[in-house]
Protein backbone atom coordinates (compact mmCIF):
# COMPACT_ATOMS: atom_id res chain seq x y z
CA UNK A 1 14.53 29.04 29.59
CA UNK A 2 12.91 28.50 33.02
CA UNK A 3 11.75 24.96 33.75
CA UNK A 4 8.56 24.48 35.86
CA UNK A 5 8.42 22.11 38.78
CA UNK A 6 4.92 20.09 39.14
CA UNK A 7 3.87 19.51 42.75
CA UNK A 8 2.92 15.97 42.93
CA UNK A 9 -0.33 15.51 44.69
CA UNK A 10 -0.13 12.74 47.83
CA UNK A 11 -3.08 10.48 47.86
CA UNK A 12 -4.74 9.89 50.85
CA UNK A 13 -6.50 6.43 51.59
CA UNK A 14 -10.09 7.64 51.88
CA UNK A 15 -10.70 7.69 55.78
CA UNK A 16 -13.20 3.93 55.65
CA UNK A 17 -10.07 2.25 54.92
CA UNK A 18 -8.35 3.70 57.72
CA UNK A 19 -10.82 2.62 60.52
CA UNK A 20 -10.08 -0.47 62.56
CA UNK A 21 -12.68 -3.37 62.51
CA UNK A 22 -15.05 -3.23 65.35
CA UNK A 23 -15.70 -6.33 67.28
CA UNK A 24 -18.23 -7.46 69.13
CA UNK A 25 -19.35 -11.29 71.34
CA UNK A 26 -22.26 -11.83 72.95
CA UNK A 27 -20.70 -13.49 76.17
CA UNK A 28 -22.84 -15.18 79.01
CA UNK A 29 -22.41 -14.31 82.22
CA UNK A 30 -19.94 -16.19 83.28
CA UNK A 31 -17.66 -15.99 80.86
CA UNK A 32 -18.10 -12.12 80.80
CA UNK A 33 -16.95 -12.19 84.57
CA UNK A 34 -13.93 -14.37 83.38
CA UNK A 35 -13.23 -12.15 80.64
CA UNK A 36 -13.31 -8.78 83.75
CA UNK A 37 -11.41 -10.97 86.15
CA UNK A 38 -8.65 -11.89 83.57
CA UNK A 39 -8.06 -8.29 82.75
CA UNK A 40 -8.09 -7.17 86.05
CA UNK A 41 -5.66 -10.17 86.77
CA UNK A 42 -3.12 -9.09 84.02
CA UNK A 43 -3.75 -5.09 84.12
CA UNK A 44 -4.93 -5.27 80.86
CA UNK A 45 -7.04 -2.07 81.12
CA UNK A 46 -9.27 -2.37 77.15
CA UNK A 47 -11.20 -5.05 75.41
CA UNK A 48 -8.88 -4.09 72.49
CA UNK A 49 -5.67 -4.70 74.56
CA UNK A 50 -7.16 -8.19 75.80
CA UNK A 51 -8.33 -9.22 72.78
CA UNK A 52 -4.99 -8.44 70.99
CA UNK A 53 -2.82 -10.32 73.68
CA UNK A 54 -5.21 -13.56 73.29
CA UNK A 55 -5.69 -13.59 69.73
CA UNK A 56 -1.33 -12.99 69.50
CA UNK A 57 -1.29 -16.09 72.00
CA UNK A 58 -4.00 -18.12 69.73
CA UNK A 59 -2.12 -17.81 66.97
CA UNK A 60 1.24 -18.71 68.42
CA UNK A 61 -0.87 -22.07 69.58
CA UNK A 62 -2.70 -22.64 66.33
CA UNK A 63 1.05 -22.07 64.71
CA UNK A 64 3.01 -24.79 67.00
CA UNK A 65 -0.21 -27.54 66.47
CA UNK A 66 0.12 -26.90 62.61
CA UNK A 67 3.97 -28.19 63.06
CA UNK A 68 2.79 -31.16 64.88
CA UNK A 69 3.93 -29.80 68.30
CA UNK A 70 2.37 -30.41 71.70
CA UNK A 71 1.39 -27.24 73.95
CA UNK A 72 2.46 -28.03 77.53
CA UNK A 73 2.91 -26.63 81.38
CA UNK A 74 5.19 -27.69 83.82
CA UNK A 75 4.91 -27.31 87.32
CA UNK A 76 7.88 -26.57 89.47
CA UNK A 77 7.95 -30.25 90.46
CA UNK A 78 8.43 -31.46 86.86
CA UNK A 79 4.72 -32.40 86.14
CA UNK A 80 3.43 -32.07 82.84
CA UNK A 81 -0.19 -31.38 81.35
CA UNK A 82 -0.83 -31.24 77.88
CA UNK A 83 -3.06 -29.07 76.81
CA UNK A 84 -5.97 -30.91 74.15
CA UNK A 85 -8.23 -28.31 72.51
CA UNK A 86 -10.24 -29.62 70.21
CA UNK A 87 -10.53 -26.52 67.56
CA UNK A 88 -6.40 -26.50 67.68
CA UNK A 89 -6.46 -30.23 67.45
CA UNK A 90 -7.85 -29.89 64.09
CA UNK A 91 -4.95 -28.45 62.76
CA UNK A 92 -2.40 -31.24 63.88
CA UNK A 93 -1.05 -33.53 61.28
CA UNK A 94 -3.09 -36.33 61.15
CA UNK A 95 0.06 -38.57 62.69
CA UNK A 96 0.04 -36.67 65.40
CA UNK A 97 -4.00 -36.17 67.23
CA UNK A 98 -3.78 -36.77 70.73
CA UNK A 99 -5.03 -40.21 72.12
CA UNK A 100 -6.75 -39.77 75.49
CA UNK A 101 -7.51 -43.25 77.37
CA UNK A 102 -10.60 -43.54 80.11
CA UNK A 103 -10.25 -45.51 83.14
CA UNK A 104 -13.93 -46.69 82.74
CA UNK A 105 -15.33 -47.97 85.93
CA UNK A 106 -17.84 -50.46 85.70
CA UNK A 107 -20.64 -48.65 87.38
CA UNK A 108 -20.16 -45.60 84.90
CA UNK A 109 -19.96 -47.90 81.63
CA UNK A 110 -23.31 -49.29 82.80
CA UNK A 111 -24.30 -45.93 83.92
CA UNK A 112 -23.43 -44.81 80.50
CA UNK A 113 -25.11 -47.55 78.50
CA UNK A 114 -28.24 -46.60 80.37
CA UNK A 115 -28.24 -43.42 78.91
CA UNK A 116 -27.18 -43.78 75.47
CA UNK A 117 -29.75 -46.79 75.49
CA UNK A 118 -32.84 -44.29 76.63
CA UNK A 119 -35.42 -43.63 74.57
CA UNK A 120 -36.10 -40.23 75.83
CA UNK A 121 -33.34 -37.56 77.09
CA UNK A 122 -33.28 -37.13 80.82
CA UNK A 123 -34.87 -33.78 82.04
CA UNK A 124 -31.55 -31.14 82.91
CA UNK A 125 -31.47 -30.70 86.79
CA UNK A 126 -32.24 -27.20 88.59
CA UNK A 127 -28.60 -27.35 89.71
CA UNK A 128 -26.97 -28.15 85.84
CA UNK A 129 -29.88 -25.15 84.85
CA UNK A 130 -28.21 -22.72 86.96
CA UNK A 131 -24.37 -23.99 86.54
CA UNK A 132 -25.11 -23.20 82.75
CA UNK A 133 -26.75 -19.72 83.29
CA UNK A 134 -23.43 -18.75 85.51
């Protein structure tokens, strides 16, 4: 009596599910010559490559806020900044946001008061126009 072998067919994923999302930002100037300058910085030679490495290093950040930790840098000397973003702040345990303190002077609290006490918004200067377009 012979006995017959079936061949087993392999499915293949159709090839849509195959094909990596596309991304694309509309960047302003400036930040699209940050964005050039960074990769050329860290000889990081694709947008894909870039945008890998930051998203990996977002997430790491996101992660450490959600466990209530603080993201730091130390200098050589010992001095520490803490870094306060607001979108990762968000994620902190609520006994444990960030409290920032102002040294006020008195000139810019009445400076301030001026402007939150104006009944019209003062026109942008030429100089704040351009900063923005850069």
């Amino acid at each position: 009596m012979a006995t017959q072998t079936r061949k087993r067919r392999t499915e293949v994923a159709p090839l849509t599910a195959r094909r990596k999302t596309k991304f694309q930002a509309d960047l302003a100037p400036a930040e699209d010559r940050m964005i050039r300058s960074l990769k050329e910085e860290l000889q990081v030679s694709s947008n894909t490559d870039f945008l890998s490495d930051a998203l990996a290093l977002f997430r790491w950040a996101a992660s450490e806020r959600r466990q209530g930790r603080r993201i730091m840098s130390e200098s050589a000397s010992g001095e520490r900044r803490v870094l306060v973003f607001p979108r990762l702040e968000q994620l902190a345990p609520d006994w444990e946001l960030p409290r920032v303190e102002i040294a006020w002077t008195d000139r810019e609290l009445k400076s301030l008061a001026k402007l939150a006490s104006a009944e019209e918004a003062t026109a942008p200067t030429e100089a704040l126009i351009r900063a923005m377009r850069d």
